[in-house]
PDB file of N, CA and C in Angstrom:
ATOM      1  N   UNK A   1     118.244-118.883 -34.504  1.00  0.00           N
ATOM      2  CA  UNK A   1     118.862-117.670 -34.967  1.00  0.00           C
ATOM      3  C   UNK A   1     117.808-116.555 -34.992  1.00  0.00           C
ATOM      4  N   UNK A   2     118.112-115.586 -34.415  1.00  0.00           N
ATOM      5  CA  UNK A   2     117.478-114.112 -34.746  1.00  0.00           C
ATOM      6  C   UNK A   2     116.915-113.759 -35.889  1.00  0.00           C
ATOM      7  N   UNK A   3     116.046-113.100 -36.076  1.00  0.00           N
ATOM      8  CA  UNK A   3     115.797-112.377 -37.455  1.00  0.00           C
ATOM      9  C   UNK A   3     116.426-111.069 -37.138  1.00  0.00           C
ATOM     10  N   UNK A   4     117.149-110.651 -38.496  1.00  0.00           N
ATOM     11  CA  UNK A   4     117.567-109.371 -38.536  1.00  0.00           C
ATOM     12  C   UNK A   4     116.552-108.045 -38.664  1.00  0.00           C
ATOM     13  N   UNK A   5     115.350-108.389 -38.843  1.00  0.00           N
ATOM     14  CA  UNK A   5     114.194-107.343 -39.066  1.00  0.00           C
ATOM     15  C   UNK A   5     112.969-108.205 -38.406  1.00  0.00           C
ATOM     16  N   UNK A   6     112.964-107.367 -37.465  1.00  0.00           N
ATOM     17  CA  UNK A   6     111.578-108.464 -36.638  1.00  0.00           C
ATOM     18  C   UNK A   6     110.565-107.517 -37.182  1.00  0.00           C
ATOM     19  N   UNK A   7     109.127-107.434 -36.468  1.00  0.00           N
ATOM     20  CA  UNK A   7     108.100-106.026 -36.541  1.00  0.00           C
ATOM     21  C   UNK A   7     108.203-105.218 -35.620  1.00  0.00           C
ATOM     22  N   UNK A   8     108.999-105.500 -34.358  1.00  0.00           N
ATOM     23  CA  UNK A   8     109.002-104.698 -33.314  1.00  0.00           C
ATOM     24  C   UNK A   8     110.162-103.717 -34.056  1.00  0.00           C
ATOM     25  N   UNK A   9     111.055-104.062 -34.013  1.00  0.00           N
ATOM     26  CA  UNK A   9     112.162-102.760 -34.949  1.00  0.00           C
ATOM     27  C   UNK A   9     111.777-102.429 -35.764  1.00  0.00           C
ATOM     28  N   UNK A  10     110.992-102.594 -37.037  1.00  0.00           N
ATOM     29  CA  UNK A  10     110.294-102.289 -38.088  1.00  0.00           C
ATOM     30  C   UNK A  10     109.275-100.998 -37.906  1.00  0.00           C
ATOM     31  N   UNK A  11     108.435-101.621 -36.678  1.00  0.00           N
ATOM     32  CA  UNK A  11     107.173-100.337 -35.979  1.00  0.00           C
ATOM     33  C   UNK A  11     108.520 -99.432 -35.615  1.00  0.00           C
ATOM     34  N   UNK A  12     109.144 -99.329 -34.723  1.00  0.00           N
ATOM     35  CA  UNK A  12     109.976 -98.524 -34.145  1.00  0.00           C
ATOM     36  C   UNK A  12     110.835 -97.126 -34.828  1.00  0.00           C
ATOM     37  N   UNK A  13     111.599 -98.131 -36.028  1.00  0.00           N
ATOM     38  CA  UNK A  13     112.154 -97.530 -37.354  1.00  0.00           C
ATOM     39  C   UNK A  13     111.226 -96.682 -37.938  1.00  0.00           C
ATOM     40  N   UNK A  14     109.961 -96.697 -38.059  1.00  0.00           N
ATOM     41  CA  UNK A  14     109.155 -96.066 -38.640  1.00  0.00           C
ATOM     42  C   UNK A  14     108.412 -95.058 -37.838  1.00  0.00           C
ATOM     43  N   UNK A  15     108.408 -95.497 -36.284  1.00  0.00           N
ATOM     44  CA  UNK A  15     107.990 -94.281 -35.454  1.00  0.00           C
ATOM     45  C   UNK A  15     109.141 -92.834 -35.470  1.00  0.00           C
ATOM     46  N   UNK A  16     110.517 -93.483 -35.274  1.00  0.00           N
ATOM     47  CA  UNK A  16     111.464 -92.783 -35.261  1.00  0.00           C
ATOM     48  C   UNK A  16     111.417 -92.023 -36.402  1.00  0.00           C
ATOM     49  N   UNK A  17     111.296 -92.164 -37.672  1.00  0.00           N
ATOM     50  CA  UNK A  17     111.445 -91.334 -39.036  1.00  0.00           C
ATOM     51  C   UNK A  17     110.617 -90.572 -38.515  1.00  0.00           C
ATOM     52  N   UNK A  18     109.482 -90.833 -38.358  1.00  0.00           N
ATOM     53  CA  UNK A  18     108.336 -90.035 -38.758  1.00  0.00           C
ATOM     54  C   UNK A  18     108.727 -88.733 -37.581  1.00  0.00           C
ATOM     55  N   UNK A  19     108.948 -89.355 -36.316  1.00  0.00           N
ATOM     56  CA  UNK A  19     109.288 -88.023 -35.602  1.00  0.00           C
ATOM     57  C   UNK A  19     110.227 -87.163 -35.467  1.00  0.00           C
ATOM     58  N   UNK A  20     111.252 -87.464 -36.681  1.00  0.00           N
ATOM     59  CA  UNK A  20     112.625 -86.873 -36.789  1.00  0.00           C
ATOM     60  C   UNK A  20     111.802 -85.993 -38.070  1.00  0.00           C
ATOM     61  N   UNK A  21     111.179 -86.526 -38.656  1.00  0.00           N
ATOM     62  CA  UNK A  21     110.732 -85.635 -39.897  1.00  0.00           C
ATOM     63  C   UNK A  21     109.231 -84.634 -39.527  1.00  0.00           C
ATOM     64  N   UNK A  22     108.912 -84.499 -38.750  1.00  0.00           N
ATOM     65  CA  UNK A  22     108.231 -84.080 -37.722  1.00  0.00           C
ATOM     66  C   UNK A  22     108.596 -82.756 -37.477  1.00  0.00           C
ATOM     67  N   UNK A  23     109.776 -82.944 -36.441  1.00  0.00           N
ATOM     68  CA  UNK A  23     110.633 -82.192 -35.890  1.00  0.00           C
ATOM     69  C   UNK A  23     111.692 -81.323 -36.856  1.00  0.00           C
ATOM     70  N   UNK A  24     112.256 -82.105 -37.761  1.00  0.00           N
ATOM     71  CA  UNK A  24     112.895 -80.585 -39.185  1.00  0.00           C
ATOM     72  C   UNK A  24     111.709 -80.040 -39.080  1.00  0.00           C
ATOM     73  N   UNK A  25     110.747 -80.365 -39.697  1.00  0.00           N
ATOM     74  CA  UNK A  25     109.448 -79.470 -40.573  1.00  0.00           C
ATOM     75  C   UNK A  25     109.164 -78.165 -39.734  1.00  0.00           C
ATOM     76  N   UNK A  26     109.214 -78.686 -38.562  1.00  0.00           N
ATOM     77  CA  UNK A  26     108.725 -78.051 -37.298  1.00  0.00           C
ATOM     78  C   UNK A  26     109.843 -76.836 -37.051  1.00  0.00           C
ATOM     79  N   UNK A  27     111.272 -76.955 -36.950  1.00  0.00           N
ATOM     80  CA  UNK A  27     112.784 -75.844 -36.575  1.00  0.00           C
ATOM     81  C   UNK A  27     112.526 -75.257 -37.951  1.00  0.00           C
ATOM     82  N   UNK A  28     111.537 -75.557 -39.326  1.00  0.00           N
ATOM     83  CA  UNK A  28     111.649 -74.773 -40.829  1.00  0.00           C
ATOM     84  C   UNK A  28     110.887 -73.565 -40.165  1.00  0.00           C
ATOM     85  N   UNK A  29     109.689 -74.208 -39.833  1.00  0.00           N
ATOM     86  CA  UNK A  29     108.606 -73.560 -39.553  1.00  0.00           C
ATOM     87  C   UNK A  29     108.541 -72.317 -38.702  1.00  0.00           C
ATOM     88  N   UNK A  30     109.964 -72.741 -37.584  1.00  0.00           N
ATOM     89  CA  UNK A  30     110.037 -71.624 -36.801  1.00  0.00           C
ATOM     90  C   UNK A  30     110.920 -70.294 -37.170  1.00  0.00           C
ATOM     91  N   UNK A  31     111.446 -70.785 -38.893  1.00  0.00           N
ATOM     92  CA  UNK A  31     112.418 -69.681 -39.254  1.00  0.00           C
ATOM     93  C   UNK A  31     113.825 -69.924 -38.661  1.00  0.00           C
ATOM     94  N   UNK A  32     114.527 -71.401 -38.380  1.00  0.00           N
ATOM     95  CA  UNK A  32     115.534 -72.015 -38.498  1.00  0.00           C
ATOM     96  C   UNK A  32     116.213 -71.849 -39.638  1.00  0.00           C
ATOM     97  N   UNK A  33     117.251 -71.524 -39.919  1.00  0.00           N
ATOM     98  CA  UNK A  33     117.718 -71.811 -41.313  1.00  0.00           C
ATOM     99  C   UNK A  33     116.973 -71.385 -42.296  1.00  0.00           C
ATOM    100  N   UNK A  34     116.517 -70.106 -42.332  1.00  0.00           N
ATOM    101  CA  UNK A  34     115.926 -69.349 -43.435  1.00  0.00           C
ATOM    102  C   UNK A  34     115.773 -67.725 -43.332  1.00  0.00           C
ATOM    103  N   UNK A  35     116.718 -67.281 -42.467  1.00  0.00           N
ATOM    104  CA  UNK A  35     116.809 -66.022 -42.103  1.00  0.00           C
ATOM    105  C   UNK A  35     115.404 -65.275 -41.667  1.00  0.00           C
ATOM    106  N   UNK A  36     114.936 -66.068 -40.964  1.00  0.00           N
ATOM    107  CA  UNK A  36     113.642 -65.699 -40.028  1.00  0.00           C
ATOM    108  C   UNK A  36     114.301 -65.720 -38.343  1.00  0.00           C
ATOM    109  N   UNK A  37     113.452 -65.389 -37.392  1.00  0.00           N
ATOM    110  CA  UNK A  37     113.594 -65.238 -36.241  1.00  0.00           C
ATOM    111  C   UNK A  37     113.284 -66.817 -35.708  1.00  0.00           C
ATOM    112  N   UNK A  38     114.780 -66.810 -34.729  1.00  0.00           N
ATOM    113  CA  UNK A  38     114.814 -67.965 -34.293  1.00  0.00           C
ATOM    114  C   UNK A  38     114.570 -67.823 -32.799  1.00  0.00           C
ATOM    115  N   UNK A  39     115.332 -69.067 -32.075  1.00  0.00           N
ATOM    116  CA  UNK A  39     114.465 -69.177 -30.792  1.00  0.00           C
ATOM    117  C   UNK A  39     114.765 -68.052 -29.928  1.00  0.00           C
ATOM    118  N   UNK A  40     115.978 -67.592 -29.431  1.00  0.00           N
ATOM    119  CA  UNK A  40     116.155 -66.413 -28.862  1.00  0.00           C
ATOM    120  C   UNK A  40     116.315 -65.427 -29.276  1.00  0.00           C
ATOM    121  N   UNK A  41     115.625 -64.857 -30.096  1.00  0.00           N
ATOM    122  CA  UNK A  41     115.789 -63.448 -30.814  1.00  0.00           C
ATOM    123  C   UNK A  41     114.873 -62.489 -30.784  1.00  0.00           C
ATOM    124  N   UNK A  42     114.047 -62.374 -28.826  1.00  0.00           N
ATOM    125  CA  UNK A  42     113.397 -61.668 -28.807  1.00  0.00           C
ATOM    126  C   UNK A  42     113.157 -61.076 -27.241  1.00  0.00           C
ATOM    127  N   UNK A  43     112.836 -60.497 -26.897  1.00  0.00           N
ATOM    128  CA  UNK A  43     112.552 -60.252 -25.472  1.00  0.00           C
ATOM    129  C   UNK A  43     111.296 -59.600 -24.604  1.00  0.00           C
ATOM    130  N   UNK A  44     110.995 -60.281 -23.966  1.00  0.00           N
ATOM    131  CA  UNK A  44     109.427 -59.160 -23.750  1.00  0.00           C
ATOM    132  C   UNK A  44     109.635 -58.218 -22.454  1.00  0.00           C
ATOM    133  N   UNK A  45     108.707 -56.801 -23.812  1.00  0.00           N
ATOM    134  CA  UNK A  45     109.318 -55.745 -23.295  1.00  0.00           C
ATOM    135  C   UNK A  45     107.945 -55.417 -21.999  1.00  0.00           C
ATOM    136  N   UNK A  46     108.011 -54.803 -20.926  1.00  0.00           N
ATOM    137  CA  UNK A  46     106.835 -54.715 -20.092  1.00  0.00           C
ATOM    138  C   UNK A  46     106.356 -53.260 -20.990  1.00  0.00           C
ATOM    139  N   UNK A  47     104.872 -53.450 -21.043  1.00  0.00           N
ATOM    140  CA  UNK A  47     104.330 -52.175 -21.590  1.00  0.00           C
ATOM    141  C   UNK A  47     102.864 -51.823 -20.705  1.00  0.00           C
ATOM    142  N   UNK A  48     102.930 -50.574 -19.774  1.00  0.00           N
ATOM    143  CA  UNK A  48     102.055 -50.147 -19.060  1.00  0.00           C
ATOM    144  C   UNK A  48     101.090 -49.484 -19.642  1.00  0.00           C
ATOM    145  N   UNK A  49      99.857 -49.456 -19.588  1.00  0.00           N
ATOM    146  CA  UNK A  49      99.112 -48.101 -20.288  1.00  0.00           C
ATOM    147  C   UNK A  49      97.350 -48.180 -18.850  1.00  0.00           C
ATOM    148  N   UNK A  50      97.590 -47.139 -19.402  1.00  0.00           N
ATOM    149  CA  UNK A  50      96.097 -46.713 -18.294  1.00  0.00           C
ATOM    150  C   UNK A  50      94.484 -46.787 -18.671  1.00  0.00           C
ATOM    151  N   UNK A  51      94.152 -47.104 -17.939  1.00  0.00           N
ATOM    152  CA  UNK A  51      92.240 -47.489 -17.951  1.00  0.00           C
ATOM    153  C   UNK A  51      92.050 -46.060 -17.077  1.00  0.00           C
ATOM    154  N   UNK A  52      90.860 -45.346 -17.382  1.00  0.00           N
ATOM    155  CA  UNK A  52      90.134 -44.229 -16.927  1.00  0.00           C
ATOM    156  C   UNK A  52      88.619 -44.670 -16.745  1.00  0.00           C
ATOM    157  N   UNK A  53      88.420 -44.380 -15.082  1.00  0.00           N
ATOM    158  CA  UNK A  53      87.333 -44.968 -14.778  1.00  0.00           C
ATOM    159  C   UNK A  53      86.740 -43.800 -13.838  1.00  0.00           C
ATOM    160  N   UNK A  54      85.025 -43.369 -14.303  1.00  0.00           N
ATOM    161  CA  UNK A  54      85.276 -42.768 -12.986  1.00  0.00           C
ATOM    162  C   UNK A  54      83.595 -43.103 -11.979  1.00  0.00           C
ATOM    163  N   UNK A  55      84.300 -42.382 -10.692  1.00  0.00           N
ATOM    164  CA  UNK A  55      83.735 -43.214  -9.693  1.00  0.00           C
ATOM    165  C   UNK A  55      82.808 -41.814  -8.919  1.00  0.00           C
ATOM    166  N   UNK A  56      81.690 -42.512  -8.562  1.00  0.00           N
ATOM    167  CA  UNK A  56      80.723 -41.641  -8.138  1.00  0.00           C
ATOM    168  C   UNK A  56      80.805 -41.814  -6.410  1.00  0.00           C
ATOM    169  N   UNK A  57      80.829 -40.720  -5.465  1.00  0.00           N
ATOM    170  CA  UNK A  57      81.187 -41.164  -3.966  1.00  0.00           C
ATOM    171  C   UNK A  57      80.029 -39.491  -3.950  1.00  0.00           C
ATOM    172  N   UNK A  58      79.492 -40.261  -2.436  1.00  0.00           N
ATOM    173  CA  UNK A  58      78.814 -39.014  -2.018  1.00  0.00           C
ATOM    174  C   UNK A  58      79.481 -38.808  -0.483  1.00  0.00           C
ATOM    175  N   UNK A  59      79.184 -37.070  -0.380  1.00  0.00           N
ATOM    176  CA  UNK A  59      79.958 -36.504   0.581  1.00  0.00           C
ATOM    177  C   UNK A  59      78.893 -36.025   1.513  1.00  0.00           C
ATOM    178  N   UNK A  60      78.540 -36.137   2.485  1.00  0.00           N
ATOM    179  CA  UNK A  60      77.102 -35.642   3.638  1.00  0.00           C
ATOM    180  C   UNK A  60      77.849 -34.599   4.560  1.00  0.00           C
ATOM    181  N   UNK A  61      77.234 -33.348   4.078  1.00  0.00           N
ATOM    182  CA  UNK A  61      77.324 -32.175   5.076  1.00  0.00           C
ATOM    183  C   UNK A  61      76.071 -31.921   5.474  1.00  0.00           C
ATOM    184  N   UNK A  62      76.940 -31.010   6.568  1.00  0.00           N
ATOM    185  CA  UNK A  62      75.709 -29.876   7.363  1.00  0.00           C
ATOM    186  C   UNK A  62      75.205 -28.578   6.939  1.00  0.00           C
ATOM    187  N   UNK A  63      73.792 -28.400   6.616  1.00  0.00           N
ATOM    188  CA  UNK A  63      73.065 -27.206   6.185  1.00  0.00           C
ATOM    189  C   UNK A  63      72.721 -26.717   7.408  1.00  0.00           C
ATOM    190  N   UNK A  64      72.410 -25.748   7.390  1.00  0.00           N
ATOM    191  CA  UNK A  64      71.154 -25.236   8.632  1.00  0.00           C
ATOM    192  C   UNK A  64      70.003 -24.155   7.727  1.00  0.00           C
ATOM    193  N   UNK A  65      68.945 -24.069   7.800  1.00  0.00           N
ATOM    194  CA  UNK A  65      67.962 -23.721   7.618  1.00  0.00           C
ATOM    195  C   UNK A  65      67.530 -22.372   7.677  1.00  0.00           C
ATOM    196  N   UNK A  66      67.117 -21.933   7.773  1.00  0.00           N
ATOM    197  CA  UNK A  66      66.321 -19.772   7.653  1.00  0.00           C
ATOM    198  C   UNK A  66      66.309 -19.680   9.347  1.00  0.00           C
ATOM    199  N   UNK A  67      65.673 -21.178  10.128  1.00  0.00           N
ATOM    200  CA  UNK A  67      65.489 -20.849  11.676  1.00  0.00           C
ATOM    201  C   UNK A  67      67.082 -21.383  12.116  1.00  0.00           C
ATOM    202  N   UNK A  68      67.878 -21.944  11.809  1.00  0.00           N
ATOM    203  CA  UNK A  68      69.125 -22.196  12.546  1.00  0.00           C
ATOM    204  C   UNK A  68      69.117 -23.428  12.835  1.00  0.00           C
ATOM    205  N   UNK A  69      68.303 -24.277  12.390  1.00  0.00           N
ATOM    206  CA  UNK A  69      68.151 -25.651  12.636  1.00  0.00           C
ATOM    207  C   UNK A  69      69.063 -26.432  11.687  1.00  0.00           C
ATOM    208  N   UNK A  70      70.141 -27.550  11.940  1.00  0.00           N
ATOM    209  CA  UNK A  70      70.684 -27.864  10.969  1.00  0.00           C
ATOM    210  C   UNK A  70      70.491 -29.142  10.485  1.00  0.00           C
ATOM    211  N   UNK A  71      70.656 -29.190   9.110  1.00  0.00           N
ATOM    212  CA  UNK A  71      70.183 -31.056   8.437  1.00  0.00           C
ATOM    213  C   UNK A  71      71.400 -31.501   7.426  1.00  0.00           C
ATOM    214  N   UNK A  72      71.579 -32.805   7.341  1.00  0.00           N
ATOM    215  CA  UNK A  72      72.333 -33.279   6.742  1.00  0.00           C
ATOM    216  C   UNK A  72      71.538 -33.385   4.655  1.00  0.00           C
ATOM    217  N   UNK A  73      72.672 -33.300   4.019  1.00  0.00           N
ATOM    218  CA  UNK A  73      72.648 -33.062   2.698  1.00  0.00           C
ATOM    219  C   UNK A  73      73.413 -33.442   1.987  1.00  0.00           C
ATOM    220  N   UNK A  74      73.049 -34.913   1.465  1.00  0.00           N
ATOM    221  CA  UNK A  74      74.469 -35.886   0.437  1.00  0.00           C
ATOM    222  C   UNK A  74      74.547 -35.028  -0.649  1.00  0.00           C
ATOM    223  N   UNK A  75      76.292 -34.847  -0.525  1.00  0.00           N
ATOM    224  CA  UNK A  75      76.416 -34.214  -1.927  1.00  0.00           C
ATOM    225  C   UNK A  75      77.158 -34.586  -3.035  1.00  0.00           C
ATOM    226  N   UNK A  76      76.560 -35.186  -4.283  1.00  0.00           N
ATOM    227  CA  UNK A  76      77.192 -36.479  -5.074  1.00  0.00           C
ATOM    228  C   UNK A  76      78.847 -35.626  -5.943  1.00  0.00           C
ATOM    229  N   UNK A  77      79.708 -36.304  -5.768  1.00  0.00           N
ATOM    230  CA  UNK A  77      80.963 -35.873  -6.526  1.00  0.00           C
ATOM    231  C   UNK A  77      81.161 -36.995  -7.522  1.00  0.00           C
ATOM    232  N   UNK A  78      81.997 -36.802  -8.728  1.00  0.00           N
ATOM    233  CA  UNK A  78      82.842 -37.455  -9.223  1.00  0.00           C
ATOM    234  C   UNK A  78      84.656 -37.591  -9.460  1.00  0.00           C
ATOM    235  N   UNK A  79      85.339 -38.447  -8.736  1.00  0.00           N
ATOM    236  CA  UNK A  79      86.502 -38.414  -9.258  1.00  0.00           C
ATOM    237  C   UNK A  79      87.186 -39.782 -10.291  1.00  0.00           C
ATOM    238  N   UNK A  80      88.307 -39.181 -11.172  1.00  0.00           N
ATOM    239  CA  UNK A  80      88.653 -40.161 -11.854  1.00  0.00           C
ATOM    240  C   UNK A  80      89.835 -41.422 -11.462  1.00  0.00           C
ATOM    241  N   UNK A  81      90.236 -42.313 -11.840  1.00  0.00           N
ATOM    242  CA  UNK A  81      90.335 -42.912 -11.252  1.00  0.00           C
ATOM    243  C   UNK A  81      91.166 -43.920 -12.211  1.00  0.00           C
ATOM    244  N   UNK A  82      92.821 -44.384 -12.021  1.00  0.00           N
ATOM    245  CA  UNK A  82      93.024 -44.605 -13.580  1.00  0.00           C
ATOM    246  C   UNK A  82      93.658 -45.653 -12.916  1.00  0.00           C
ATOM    247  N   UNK A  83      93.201 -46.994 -13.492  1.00  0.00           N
ATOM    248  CA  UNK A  83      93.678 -48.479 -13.428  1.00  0.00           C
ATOM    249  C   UNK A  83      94.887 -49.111 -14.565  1.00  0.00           C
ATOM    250  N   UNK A  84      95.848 -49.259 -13.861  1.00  0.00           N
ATOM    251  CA  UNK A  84      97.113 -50.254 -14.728  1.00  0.00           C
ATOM    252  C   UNK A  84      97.079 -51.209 -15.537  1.00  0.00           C
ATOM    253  N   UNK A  85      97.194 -51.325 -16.278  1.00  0.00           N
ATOM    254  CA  UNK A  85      97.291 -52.312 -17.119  1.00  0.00           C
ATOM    255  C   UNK A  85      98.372 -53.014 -17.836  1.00  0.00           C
ATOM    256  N   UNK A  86      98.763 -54.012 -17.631  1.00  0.00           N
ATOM    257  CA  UNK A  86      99.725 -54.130 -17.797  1.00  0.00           C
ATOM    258  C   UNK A  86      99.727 -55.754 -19.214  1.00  0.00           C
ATOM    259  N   UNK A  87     100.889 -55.083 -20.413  1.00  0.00           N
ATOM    260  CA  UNK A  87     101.226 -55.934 -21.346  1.00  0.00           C
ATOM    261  C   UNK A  87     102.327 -56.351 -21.757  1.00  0.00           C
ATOM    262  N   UNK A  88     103.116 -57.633 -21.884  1.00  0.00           N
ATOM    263  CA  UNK A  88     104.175 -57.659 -22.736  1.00  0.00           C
ATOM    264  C   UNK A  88     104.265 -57.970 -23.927  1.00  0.00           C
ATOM    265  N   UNK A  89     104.863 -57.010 -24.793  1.00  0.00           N
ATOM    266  CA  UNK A  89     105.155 -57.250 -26.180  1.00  0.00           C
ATOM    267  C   UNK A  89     106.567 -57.553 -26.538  1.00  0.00           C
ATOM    268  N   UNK A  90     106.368 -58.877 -27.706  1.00  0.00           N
ATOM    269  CA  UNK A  90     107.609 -59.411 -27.841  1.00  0.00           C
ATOM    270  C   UNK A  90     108.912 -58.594 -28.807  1.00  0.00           C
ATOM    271  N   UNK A  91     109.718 -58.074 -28.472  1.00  0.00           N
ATOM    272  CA  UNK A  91     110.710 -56.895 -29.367  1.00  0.00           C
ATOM    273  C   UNK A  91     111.739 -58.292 -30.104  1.00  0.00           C
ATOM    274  N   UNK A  92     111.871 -57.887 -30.930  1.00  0.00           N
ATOM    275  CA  UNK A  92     112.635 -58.716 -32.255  1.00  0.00           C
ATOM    276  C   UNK A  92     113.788 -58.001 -32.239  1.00  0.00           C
ATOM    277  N   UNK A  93     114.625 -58.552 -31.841  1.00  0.00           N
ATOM    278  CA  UNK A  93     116.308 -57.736 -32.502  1.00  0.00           C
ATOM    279  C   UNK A  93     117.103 -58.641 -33.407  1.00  0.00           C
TER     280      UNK A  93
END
């Protein structure tokens, strides 16, 4: 005859609690059943904002001289230069 409670169902029974009680603690935690924000009650919104960078480029023209002779002459500029950035933030409704 069988035993009605071996250790293999015994370990088992006791794995099972523990991960059912696990798992409530866990849907409390997320604001289940306590007028907190639950699983779909949010959406992410895309939010762009800009980086300002700026960048040094040189430009080489032609001079010519008092005798008419002409020479080249780097001439340093700066322009700015604005990089995307991109974030989503989660909106709660």
């Amino acid at each position: 005859m069988s035993r009605l409670f071996s250790l293999k169902k015994l370990v088992f029974a006791a794995v099972a609690v523990a991960g059912l009680s696990f798992a409530a603690g866990s849907a409390n935690a997320g604001g289940y059943g306590y007028g907190g924000y639950g699983y779909n009650n949010f959406y992410l919104k895309k939010v762009v904002t800009y980086n300002y960078d700026y960048v040094t480029d040189y430009q080489y023209i032609t001079k010519y001289d008092h005798c008419g002779v002409p020479y080249q002459v780097s001439v340093p500029y700066t322009r700015t230069v604005s990089i995307p950035v991109v974030n989503y933030v989660k909106v709660y409704y």
